[in-house]
Protein backbone atom coordinates (compact mmCIF):
# COMPACT_ATOMS: atom_id res chain seq x y z
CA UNK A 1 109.57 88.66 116.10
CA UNK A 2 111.05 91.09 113.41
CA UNK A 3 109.52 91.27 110.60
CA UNK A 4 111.73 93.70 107.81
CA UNK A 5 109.15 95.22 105.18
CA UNK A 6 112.45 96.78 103.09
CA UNK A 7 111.73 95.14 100.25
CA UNK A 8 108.05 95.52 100.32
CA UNK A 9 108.92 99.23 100.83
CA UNK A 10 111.14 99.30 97.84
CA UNK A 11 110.01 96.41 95.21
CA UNK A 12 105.94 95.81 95.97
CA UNK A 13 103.29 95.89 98.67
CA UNK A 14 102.53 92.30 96.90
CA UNK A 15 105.60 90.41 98.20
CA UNK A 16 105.48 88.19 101.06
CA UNK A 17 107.03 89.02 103.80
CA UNK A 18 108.38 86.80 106.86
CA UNK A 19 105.26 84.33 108.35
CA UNK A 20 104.57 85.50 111.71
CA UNK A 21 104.81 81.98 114.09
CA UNK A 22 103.68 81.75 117.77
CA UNK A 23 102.54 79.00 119.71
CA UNK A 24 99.51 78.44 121.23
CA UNK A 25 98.24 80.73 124.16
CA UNK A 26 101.69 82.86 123.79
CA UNK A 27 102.14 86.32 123.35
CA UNK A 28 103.13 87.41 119.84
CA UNK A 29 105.51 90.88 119.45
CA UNK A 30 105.92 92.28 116.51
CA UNK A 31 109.24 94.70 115.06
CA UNK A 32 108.36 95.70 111.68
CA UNK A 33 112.06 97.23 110.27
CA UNK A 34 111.92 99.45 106.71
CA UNK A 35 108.89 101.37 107.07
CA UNK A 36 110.28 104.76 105.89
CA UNK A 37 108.78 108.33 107.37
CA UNK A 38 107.97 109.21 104.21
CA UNK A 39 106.83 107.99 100.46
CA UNK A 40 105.60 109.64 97.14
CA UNK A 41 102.00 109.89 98.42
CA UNK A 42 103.53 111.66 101.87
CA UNK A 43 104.58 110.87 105.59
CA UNK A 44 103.73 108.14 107.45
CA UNK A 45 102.19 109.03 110.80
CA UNK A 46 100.83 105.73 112.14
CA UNK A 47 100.90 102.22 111.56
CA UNK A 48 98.86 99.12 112.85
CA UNK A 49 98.89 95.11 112.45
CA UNK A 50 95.81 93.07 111.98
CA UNK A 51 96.43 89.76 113.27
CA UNK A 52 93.81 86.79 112.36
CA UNK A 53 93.99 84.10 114.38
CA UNK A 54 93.22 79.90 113.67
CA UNK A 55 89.45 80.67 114.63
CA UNK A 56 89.13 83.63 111.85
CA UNK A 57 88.69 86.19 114.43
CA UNK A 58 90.92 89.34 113.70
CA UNK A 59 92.45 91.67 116.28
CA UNK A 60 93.77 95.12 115.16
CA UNK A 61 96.31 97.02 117.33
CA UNK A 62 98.15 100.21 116.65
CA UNK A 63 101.92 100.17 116.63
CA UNK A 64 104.22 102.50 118.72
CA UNK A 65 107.43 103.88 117.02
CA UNK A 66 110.52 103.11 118.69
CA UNK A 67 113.28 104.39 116.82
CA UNK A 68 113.76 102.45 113.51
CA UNK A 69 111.03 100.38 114.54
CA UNK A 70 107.42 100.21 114.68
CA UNK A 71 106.21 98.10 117.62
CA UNK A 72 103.18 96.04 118.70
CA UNK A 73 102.23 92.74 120.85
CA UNK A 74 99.44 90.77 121.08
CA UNK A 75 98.07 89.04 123.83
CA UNK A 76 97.87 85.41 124.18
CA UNK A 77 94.84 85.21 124.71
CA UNK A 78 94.42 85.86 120.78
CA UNK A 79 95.79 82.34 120.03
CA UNK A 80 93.98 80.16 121.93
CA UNK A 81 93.67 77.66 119.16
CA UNK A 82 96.91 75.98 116.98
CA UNK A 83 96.69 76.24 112.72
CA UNK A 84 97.83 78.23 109.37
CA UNK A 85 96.46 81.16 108.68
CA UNK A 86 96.98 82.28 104.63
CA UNK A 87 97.57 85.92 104.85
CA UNK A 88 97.00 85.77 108.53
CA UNK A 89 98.47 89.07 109.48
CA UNK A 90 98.52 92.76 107.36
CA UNK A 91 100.28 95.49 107.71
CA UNK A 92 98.28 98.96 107.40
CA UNK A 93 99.90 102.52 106.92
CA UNK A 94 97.75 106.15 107.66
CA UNK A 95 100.06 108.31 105.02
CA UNK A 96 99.26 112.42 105.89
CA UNK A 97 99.26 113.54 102.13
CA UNK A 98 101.04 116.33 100.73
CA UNK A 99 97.12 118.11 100.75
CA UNK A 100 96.74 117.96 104.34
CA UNK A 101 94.31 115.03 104.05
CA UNK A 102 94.61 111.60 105.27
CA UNK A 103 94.70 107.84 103.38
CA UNK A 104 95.31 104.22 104.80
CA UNK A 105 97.00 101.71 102.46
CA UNK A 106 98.85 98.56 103.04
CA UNK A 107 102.08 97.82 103.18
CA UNK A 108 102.35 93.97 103.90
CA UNK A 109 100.58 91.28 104.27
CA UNK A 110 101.87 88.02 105.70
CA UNK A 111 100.67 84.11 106.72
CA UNK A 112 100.42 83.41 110.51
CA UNK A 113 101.12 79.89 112.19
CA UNK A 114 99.79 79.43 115.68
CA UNK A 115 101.77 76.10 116.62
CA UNK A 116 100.24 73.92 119.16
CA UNK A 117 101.98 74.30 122.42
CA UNK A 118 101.08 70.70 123.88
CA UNK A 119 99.12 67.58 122.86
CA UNK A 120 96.13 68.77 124.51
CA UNK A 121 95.74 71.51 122.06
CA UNK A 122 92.98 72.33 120.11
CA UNK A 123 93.01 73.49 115.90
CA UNK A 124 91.14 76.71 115.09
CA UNK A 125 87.49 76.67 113.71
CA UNK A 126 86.73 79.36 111.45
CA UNK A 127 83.23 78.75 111.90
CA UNK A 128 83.30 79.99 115.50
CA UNK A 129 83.58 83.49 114.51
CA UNK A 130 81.52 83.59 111.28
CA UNK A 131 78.35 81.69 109.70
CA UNK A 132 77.54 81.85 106.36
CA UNK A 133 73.42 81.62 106.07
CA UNK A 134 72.20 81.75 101.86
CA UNK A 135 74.74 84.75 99.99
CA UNK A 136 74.96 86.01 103.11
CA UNK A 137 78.03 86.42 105.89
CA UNK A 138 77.49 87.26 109.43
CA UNK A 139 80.11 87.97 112.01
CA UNK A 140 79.64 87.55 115.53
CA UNK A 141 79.73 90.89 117.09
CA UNK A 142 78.68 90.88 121.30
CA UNK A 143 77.24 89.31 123.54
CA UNK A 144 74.06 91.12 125.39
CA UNK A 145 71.98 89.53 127.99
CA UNK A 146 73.13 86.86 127.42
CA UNK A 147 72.58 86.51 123.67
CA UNK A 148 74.91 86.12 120.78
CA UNK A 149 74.53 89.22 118.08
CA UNK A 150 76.08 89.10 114.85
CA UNK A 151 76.86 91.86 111.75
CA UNK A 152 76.05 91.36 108.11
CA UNK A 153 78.61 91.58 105.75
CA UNK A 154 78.02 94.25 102.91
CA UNK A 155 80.39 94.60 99.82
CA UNK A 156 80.99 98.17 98.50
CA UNK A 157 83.05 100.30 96.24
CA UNK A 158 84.71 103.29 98.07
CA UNK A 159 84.85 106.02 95.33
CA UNK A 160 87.83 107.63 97.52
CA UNK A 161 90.03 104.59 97.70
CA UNK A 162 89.04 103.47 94.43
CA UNK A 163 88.73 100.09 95.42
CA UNK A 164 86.00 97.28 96.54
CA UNK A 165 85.58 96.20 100.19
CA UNK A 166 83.86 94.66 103.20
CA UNK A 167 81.79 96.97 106.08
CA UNK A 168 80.07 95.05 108.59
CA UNK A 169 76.52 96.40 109.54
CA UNK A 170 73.64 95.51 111.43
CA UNK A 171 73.08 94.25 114.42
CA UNK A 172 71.22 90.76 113.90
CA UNK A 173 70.07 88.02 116.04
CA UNK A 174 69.59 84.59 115.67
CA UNK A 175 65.49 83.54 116.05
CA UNK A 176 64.54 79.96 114.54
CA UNK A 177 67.56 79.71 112.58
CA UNK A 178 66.73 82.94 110.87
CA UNK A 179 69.23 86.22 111.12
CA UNK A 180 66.78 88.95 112.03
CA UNK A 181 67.56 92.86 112.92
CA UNK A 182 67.37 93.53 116.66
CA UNK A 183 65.01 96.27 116.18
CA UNK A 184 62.61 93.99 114.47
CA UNK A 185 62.57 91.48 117.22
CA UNK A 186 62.25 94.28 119.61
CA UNK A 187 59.08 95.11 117.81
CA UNK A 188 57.66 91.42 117.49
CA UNK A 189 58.17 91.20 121.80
């Protein structure tokens, strides 16, 4: 699929660019076109797609520059389930500044469709990759001997960026329908 971020590039990060469709249990390349070597801010030295899939469970991959191109392809087994996916897939820049220093900013993001590929097929469920338990979020992280661990979400301003945003720490298990850290449970054994 080629996806041209031109305009994005020249007008706004905040336009939408092409959706990114793929069926079910297919592969899904990506050509992004327009992504200049350089900006104000200073040259771009890497780029990388974040994909979410019908299920809410991202997958990041770096691109590889192949000309006028920047290239990446995910596997199918990141669509395993069919749906729409609102600002599905984004579009991150690292920009080397001018200073020497380093800074990650978007370029693009985009919807996703993962079409199903037969009548047998199954729609995503968010729910499978996250659970939301009071104000809180957790994200399923591994899977270790055999048991399920999940991160908590934490929302934070980042001074540098100037901007607010999601980390995911912890390392939590479930016990009696309560979230509780692994180190705690380690200590209650």
């Amino acid at each position: 699929m080629i996806i041209d971020l031109s305009d994005q590039m020249k007008i706004s990060a905040g336009l939408p660019p092409k959706r990114a469709d793929v069926f079910v249990n297919s592969s899904l390349p990506i050509a992004l076109l327009g992504i200049p070597e350089k900006r104000e801010d200073g040259e771009i030295t890497a780029v990388a797609v974040t994909v979410t899939n019908a299920d809410a469970m991202p997958t990041t991959a770096p691109c590889v520059k192949e000309g006028a191109a920047w290239r990446v392809a995910f596997a199918p087994s990141c669509f395993p389930t069919y749906g729409f996916v609102e600002r599905g897939y984004k579009v991150v820049a690292t920009v080397k500044t001018p200073t020497g220093g380093t800074m990650s900013t978007t370029l693009a993001v985009g919807d996703v469709e993962i079409k199903a590929d037969a009548p047998t097929a199954t729609p995503g469920d968010p729910s499978k990759s996250y659970v939301v338990k009071g104000s809180d979020i957790y994200v399923k992280s591994e899977f270790v001997e055999g048991e399920q661990h999940y991160k908590k979400q934490e929302i934070s301003y980042d001074p540098e960026m100037d901007a607010w945003g999601a980390d995911w720490t912890g390392d939590y298990i479930l016990v009696e329908g309560e979230y509780i850290p692994v180190e705690d449970a380690n200590d209650a054994t």
